[in-house]
N, C-alpha and C. Protein backbone atom coordinates (compact mmCIF):
# COMPACT_ATOMS: atom_id res chain seq x y z
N UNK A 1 20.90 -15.10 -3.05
CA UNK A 1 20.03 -14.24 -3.85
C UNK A 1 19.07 -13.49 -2.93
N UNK A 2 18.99 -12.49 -3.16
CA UNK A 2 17.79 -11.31 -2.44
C UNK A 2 16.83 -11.99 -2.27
N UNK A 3 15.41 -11.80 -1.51
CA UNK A 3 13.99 -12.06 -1.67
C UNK A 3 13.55 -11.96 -2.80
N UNK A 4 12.66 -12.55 -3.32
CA UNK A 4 11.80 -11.78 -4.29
C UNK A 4 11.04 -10.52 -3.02
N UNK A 5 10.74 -9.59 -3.98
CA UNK A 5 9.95 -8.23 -4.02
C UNK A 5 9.31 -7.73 -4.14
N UNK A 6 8.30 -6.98 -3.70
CA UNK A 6 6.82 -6.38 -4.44
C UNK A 6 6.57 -5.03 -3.66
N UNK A 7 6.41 -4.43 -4.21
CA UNK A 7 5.97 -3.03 -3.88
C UNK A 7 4.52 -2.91 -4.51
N UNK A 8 4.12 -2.65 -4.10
CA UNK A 8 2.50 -2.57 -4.14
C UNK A 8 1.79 -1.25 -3.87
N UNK A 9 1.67 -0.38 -4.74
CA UNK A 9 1.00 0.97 -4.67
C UNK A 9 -0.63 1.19 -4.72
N UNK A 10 -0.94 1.61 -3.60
CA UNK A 10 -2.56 1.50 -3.81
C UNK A 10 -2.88 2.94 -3.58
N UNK A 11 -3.80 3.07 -4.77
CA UNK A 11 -4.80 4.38 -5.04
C UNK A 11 -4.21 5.77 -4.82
N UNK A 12 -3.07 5.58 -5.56
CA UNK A 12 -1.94 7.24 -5.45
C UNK A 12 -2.87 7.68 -7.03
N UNK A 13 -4.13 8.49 -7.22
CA UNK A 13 -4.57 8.61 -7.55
C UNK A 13 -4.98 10.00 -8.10
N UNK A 14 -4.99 10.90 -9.13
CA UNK A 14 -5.27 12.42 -8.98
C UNK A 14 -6.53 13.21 -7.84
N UNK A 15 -7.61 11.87 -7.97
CA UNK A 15 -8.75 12.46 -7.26
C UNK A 15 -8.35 12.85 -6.02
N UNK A 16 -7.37 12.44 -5.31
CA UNK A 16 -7.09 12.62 -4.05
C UNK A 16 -6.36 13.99 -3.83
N UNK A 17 -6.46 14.58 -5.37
CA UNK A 17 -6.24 16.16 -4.82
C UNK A 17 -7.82 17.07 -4.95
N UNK A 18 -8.78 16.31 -4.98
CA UNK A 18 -9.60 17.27 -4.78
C UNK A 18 -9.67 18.04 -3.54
N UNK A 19 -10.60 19.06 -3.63
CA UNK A 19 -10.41 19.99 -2.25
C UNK A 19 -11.02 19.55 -0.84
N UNK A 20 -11.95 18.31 -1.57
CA UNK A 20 -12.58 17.86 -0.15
C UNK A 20 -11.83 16.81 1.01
N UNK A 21 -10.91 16.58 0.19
CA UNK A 21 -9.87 15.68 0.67
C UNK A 21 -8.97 16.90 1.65
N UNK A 22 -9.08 16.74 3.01
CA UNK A 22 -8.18 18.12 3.51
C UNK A 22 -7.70 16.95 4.71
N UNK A 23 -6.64 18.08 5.04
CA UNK A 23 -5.36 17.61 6.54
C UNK A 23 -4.72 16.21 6.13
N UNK A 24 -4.28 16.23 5.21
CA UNK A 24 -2.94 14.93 4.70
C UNK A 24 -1.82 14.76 5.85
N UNK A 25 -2.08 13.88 6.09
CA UNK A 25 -0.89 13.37 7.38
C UNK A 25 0.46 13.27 5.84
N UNK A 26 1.36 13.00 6.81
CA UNK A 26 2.76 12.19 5.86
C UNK A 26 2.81 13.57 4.68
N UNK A 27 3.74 14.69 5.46
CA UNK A 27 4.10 15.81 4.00
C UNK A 27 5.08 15.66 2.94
N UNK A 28 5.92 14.29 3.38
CA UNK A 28 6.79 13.75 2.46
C UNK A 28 6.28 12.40 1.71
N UNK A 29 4.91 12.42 1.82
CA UNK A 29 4.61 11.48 0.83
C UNK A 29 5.08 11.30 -0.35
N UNK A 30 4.75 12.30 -0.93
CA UNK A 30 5.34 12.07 -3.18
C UNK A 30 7.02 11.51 -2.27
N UNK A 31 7.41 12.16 -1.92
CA UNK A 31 9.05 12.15 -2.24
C UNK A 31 9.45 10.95 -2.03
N UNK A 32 8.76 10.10 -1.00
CA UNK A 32 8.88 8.88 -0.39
C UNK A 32 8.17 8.05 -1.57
N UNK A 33 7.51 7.93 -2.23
CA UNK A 33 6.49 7.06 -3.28
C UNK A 33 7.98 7.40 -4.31
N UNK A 34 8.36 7.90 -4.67
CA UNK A 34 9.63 8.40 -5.99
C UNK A 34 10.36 7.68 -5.73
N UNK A 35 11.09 7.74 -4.10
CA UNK A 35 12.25 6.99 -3.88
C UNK A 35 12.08 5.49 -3.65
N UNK A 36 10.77 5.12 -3.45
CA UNK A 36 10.64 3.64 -3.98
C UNK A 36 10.55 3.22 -4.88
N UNK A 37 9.82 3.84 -5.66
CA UNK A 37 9.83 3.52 -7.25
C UNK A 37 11.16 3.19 -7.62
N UNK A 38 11.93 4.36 -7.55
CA UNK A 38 13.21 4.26 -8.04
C UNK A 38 13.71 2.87 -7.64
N UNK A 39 13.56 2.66 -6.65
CA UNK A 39 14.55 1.87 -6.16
C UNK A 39 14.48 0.63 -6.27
N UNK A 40 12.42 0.12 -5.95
CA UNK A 40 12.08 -1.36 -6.78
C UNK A 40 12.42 -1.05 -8.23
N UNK A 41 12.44 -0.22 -9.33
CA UNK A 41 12.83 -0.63 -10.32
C UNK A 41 13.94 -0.32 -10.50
N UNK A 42 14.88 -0.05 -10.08
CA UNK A 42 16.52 -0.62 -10.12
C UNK A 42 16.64 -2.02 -9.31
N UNK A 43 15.78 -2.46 -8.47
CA UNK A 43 16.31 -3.55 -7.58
C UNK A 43 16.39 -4.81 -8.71
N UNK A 44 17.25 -5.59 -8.18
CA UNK A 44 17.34 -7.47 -9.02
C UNK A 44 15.87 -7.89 -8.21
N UNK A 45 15.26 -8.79 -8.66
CA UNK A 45 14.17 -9.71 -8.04
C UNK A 45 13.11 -9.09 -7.60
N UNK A 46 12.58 -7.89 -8.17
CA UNK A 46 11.57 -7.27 -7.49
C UNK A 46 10.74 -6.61 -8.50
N UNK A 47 9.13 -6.33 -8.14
CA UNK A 47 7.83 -5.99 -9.04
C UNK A 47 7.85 -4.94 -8.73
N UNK A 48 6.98 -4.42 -9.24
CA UNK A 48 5.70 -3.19 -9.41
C UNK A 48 4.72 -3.12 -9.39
N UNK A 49 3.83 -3.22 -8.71
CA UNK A 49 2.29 -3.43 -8.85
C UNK A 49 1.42 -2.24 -8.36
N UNK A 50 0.87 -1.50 -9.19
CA UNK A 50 -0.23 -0.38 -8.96
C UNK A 50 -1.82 -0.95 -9.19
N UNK A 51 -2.33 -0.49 -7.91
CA UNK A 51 -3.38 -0.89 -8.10
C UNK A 51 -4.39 0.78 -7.79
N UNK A 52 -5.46 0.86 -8.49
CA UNK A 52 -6.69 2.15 -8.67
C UNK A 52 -7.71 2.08 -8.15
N UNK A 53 -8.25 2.39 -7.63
CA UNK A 53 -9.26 2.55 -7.21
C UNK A 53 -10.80 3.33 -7.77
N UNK A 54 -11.61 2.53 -8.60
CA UNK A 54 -12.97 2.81 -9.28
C UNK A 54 -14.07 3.04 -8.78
N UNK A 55 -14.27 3.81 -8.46
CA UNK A 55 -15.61 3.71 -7.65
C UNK A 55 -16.82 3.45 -8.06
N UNK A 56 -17.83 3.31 -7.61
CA UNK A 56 -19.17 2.83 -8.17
C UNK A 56 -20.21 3.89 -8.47
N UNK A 57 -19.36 4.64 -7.27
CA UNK A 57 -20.34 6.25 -7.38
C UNK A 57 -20.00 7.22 -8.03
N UNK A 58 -20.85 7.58 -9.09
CA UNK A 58 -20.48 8.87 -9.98
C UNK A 58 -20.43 9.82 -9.67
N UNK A 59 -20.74 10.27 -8.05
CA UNK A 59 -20.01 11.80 -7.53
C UNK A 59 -18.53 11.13 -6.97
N UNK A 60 -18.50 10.25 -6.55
CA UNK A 60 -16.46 10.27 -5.84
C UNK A 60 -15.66 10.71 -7.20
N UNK A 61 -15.11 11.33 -6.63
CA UNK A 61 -13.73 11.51 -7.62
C UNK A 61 -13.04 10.79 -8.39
N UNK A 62 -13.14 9.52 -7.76
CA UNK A 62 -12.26 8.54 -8.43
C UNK A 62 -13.38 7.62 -8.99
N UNK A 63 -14.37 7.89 -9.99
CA UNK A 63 -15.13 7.06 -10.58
C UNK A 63 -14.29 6.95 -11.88
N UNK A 64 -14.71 5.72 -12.82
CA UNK A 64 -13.71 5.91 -13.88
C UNK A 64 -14.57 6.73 -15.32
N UNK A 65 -15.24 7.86 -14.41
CA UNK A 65 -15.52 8.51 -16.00
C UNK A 65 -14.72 9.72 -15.33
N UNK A 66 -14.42 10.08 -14.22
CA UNK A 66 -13.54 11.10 -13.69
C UNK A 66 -12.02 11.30 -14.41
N UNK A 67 -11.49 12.45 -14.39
CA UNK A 67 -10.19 12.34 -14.46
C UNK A 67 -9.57 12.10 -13.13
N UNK A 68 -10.12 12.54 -12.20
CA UNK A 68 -9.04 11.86 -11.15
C UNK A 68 -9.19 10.29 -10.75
N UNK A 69 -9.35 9.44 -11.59
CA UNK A 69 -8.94 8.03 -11.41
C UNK A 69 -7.86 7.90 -12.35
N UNK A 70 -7.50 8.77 -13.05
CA UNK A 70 -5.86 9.07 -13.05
C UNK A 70 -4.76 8.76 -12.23
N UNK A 71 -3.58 7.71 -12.29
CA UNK A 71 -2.77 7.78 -11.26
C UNK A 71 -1.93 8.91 -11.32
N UNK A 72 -1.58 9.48 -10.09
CA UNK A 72 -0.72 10.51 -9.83
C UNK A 72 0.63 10.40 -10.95
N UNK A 73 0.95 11.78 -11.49
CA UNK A 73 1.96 11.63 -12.24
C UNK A 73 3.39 10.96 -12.01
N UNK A 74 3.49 10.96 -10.42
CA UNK A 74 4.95 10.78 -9.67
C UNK A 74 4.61 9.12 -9.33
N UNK A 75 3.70 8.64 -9.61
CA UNK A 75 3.57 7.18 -9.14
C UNK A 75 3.09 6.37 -10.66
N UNK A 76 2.80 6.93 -11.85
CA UNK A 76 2.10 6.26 -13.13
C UNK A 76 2.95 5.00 -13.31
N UNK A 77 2.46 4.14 -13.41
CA UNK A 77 3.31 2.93 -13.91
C UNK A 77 3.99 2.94 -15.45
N UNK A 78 5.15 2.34 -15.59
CA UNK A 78 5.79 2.04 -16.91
C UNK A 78 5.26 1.16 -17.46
N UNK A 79 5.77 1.16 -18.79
CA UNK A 79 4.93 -0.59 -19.38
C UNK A 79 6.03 -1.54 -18.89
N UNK A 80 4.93 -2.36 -18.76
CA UNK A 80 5.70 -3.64 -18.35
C UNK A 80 5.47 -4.08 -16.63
N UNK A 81 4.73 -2.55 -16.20
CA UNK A 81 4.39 -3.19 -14.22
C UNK A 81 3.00 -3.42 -13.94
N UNK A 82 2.83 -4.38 -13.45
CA UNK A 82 1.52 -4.59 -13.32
C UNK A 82 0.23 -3.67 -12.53
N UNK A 83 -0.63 -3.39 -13.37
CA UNK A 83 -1.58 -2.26 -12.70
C UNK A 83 -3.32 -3.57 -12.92
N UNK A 84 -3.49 -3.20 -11.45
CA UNK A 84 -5.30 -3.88 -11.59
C UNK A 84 -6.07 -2.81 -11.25
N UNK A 85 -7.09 -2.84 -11.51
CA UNK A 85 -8.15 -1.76 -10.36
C UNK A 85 -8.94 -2.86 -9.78
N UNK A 86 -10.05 -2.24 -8.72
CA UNK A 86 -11.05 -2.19 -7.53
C UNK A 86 -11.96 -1.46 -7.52
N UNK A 87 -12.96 -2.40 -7.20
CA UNK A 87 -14.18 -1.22 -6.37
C UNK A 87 -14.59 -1.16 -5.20
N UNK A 88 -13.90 -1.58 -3.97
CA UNK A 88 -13.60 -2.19 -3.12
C UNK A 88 -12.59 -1.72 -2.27
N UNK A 89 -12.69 -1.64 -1.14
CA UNK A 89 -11.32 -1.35 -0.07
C UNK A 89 -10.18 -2.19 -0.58
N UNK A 90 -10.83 -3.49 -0.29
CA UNK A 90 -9.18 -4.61 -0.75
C UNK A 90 -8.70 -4.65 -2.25
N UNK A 91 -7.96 -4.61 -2.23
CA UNK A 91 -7.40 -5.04 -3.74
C UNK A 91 -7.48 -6.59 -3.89
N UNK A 92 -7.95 -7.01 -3.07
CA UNK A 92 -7.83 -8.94 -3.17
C UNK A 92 -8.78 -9.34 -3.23
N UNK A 93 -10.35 -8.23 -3.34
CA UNK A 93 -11.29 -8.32 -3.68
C UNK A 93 -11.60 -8.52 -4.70
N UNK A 94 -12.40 -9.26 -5.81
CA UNK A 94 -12.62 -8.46 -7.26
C UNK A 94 -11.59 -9.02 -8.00
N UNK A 95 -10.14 -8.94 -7.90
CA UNK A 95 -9.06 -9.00 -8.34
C UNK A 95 -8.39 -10.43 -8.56
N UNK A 96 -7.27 -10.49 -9.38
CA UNK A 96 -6.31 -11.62 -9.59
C UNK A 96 -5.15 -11.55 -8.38
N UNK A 97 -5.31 -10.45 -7.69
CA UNK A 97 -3.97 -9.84 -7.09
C UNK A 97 -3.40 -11.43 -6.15
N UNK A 98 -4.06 -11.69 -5.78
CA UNK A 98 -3.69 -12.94 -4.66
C UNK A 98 -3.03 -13.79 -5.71
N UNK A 99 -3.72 -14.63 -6.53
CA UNK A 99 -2.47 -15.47 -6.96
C UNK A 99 -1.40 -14.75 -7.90
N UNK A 100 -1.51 -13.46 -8.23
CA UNK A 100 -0.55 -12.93 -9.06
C UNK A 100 1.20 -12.57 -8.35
N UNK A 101 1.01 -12.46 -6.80
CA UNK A 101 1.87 -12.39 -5.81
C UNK A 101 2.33 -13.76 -5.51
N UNK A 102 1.59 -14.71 -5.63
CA UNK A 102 2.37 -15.81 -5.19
C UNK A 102 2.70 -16.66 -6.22
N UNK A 103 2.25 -16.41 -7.62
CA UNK A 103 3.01 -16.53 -9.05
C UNK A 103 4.16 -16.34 -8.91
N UNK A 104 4.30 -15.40 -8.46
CA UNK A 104 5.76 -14.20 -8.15
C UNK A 104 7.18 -14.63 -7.89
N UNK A 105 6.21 -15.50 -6.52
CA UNK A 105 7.11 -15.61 -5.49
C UNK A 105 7.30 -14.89 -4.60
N UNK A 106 6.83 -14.24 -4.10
CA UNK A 106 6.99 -12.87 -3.41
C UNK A 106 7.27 -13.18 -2.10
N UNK A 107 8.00 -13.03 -1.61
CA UNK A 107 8.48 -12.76 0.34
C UNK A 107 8.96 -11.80 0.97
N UNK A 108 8.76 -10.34 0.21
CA UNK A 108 8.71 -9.15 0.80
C UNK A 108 7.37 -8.61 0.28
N UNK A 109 6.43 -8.47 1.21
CA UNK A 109 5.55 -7.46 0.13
C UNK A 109 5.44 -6.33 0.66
N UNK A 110 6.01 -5.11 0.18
CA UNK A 110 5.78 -3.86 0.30
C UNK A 110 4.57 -3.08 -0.06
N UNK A 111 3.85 -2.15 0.90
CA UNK A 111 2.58 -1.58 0.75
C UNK A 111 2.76 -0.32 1.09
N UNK A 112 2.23 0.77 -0.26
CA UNK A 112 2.71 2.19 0.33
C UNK A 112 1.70 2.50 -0.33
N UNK A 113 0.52 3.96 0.01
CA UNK A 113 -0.36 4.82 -1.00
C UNK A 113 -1.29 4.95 -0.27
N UNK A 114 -2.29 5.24 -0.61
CA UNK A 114 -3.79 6.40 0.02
C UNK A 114 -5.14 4.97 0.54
N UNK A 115 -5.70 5.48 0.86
CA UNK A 115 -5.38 5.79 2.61
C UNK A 115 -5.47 4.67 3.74
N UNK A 116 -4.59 5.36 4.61
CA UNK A 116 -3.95 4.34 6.10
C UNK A 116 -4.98 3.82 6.38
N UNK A 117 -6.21 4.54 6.79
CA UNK A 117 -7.22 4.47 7.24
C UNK A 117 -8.21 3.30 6.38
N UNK A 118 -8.13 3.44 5.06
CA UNK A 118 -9.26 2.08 4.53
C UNK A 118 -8.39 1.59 3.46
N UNK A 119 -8.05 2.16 2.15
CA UNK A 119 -8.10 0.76 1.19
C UNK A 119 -6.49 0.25 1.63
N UNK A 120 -5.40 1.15 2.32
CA UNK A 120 -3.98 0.47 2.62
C UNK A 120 -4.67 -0.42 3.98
N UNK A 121 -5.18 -0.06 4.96
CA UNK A 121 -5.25 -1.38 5.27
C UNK A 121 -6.07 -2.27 5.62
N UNK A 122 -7.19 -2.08 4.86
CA UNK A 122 -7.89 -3.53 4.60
C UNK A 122 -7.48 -3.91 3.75
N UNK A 123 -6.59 -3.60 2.25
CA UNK A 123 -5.75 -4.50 1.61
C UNK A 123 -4.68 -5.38 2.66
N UNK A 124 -4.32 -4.90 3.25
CA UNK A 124 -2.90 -5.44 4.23
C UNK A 124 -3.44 -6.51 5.00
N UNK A 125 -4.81 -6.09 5.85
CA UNK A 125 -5.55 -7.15 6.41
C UNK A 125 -5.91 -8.35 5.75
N UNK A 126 -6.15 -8.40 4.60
CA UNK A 126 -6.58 -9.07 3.84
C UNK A 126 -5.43 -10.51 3.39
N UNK A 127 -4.30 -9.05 3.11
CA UNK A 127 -3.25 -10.15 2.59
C UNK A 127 -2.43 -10.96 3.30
N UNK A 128 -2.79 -10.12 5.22
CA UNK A 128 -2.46 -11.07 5.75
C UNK A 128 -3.18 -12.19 5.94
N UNK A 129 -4.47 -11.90 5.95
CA UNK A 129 -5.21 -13.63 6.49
C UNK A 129 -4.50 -14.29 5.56
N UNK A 130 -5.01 -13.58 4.53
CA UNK A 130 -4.94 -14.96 3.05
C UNK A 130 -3.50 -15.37 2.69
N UNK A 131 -2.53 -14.54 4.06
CA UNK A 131 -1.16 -15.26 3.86
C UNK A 131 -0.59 -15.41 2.18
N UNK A 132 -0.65 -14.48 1.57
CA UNK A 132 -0.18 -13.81 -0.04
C UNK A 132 1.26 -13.92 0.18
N UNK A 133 1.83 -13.86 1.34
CA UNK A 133 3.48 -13.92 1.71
C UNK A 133 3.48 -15.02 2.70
N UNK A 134 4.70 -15.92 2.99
CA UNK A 134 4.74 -16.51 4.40
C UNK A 134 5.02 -15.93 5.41
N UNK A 135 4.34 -15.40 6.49
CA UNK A 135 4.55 -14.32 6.78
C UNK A 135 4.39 -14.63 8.54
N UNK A 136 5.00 -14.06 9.42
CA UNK A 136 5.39 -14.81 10.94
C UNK A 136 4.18 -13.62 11.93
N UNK A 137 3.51 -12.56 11.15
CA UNK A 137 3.15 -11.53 12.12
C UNK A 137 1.67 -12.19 12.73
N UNK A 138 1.29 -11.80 13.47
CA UNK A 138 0.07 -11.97 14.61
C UNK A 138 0.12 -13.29 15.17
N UNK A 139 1.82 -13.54 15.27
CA UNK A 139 1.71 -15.65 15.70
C UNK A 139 0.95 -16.56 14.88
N UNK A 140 0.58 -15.97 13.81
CA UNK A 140 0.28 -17.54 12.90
C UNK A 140 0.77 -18.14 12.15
N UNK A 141 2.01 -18.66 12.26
CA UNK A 141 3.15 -18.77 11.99
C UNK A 141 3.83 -19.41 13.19
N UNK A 142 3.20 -19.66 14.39
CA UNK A 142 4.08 -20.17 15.85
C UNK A 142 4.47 -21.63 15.13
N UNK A 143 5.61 -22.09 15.48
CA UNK A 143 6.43 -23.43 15.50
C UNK A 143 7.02 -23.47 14.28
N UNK A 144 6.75 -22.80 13.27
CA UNK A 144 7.85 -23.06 11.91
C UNK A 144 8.30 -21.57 11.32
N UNK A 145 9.08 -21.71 10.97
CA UNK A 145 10.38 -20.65 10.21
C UNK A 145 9.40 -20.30 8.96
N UNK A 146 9.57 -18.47 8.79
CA UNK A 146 8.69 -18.32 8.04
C UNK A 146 9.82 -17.70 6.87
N UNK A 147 9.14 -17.61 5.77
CA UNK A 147 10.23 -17.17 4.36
C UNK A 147 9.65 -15.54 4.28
N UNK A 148 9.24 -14.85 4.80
CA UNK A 148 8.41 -13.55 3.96
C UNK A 148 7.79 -12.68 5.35
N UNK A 149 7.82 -11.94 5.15
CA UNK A 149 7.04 -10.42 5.50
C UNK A 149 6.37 -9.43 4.99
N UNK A 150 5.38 -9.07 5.17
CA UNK A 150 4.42 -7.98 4.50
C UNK A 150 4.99 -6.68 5.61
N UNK A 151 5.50 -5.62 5.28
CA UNK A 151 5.86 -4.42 5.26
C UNK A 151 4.98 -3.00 5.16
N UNK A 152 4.40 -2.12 5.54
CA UNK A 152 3.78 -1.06 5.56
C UNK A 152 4.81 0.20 5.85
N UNK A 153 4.31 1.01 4.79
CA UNK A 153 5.86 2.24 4.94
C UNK A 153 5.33 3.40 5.81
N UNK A 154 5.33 3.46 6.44
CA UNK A 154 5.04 4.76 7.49
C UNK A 154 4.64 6.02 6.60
N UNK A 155 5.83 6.14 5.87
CA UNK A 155 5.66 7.43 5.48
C UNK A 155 5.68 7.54 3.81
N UNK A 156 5.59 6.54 3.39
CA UNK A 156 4.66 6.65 2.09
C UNK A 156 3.23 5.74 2.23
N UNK A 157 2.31 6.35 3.30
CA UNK A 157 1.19 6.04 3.33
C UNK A 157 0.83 7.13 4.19
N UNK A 158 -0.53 7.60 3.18
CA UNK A 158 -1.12 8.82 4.24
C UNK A 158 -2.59 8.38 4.59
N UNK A 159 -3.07 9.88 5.49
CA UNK A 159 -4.79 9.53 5.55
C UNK A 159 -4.86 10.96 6.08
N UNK A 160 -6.21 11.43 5.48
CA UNK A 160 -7.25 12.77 5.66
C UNK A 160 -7.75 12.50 6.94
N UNK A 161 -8.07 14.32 7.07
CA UNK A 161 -8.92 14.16 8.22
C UNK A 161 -10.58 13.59 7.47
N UNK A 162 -10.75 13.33 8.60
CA UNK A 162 -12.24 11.99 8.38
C UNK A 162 -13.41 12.52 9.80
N UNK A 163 -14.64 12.35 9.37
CA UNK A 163 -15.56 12.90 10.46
C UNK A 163 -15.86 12.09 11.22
N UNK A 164 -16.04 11.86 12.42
CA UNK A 164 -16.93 10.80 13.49
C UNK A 164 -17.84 11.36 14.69
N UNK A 165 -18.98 10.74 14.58
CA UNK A 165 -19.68 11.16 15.83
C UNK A 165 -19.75 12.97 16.45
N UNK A 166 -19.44 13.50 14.95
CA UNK A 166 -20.26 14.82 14.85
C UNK A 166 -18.89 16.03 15.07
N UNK A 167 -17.96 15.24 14.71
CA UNK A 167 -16.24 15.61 15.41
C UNK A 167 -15.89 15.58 13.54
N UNK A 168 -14.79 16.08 13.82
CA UNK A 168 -13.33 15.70 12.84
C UNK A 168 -12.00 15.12 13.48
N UNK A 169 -11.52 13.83 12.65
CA UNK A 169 -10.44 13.26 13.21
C UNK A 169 -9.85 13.64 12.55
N UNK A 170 -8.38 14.40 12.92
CA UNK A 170 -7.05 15.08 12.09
C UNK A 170 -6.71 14.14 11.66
N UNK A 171 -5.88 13.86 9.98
CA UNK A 171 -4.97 13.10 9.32
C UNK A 171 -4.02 12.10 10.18
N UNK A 172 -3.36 12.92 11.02
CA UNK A 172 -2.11 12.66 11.20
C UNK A 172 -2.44 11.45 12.41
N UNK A 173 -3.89 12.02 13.76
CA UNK A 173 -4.02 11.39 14.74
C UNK A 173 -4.52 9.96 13.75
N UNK A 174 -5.08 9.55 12.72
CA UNK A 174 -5.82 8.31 12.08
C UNK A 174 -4.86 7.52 11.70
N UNK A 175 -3.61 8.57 10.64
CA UNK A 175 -2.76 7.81 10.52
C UNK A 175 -2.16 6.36 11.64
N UNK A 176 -1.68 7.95 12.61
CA UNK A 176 -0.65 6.90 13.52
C UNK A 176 -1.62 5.41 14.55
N UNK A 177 -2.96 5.49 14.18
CA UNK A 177 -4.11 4.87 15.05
C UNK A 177 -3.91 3.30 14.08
N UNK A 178 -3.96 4.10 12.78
CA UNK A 178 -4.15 3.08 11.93
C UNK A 178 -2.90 1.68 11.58
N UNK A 179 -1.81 2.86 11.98
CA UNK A 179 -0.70 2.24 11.76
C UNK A 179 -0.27 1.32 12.95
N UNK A 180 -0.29 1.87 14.09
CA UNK A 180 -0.75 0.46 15.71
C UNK A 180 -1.27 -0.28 15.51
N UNK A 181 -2.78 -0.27 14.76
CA UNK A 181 -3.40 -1.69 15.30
C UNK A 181 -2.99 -2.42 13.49
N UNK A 182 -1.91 -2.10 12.88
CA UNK A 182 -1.38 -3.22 11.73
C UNK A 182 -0.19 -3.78 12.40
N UNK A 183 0.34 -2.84 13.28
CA UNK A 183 2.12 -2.91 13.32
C UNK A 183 1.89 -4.28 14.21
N UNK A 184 3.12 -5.46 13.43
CA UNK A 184 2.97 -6.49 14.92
C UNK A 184 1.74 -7.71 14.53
N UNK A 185 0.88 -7.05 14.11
CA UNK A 185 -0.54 -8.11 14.29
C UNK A 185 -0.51 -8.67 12.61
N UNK A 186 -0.27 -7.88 11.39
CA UNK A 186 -0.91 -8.13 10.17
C UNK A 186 0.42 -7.64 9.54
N UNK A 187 1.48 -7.10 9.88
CA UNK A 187 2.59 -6.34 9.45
C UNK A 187 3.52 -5.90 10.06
N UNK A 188 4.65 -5.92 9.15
CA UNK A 188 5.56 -4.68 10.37
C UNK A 188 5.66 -3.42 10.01
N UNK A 189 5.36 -2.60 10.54
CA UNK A 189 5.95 -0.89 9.97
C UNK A 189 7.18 -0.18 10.23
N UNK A 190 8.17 -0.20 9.02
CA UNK A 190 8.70 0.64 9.15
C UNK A 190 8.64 2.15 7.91
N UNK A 191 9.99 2.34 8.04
CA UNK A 191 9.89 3.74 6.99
C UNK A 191 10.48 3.42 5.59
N UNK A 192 10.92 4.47 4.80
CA UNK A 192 11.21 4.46 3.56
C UNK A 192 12.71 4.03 3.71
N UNK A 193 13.19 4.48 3.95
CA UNK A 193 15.06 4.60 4.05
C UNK A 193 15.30 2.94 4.90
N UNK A 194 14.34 2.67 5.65
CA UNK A 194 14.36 1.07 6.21
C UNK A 194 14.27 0.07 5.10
N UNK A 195 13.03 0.65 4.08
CA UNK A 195 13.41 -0.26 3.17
C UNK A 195 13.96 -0.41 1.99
N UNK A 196 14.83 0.90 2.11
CA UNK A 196 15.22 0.72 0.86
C UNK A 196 16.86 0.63 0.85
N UNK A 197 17.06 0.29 2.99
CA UNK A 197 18.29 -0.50 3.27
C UNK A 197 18.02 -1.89 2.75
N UNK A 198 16.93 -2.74 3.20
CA UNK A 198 16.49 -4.23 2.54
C UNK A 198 16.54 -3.99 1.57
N UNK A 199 16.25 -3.59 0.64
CA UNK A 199 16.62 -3.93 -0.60
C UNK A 199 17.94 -3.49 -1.38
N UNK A 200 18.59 -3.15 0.04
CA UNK A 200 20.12 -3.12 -0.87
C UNK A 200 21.15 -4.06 -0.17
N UNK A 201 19.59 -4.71 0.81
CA UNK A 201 20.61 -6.17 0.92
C UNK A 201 20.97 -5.95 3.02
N UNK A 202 20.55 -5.14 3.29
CA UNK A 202 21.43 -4.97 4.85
C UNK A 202 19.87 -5.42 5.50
N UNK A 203 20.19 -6.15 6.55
CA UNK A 203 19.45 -7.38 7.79
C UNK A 203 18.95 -6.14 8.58
């Protein structure tokens, strides 16, 4: 039998088309978020889980008297997949999400959505300490055989350019910054078409 499965969508959200949001790394994002969808919900043994992002502040976009705490039309969940929100970077904050994954069973957990840079991965950080999967990355896991991996999709996860120290950091340079110091230590990264060979079963 396959792994169990989880795809885990965080904060694919309308607000994130406002205009202040500029330089989106990953231009095949939507297309890549579609073709997972599709594919965890055709897969045997595998979830759905969308999680939103609420903010506390009534100017962000994504507060929930906003319309853009709307999930994106190309990512809205069906009935029947599990959606939580946050006010919070982590989704494991605040949330049921931790034991709702290992309810599950889960030993793939897939993580794709907005942004590389904070709530994808301090969720990821998170779920690695708290080991939500059995999971072999950053050696904690040395001397025994592990059942599970937490996964980050390259390219259904983006990030904006962002300001520092009186500069602008381009999308694309945060992305790939962000995606090094997960790859290996808290996760593995690959792409879309990588996993959506695993889930049709190929090693």
């Amino acid at each position: 039998m396959a792994p169990t499965s989880a795809l885990l969508l965080i904060d694919i959200q309308q607000g994130f088309n406002d205009p202040s949001y500029k330089g989106r790394s990953t231009p095949d994002f939507e297309v890549n978020i579609a073709k997972l969808l599709a594919a965890f919900r055709a897969a045997d043994n595998a979830h759905v889980i969308h999680v939103a992002h609420h903010s506390r502040s009534e100017a962000s976009a994504l507060h929930p008297s906003k319309p853009g705490v709307h999930f994106m039309e190309y990512a809205a969940p069906r009935p029947g997949e599990l959606v939580r929100s946050k006010d919070v970077n982590s989704a494991f904050v605040g949330t049921d999400l931790e034991s709702v994954i290992k309810k599950l069973g889960v030993q793939r957990l897939v993580v794709a959505g907005l942004t590389t840079g904070h709530c994808v991965s301090t969720s990821v950080r998170m779920a690695s300490n708290l080991r939500v999967v059995d999971h072999p990355h950053g050696g904690v896991a040395a001397g025994h055989k592990t059942a599970g991996e937490i996964i980050v999709v390259a390219d259904a996860t983006a990030m904006y350019n962002w300001p520092y120290a009186g500069e602008v950091v381009d999308g694309d340079t945060l992305h790939e910054i962000n995606l090094a110091t997960l790859d290996d230590e808290f996760c593995v990264v690959r792409n879309t078409e990588e996993v959506l060979m695993l889930l049709d079963g190929a090693s």
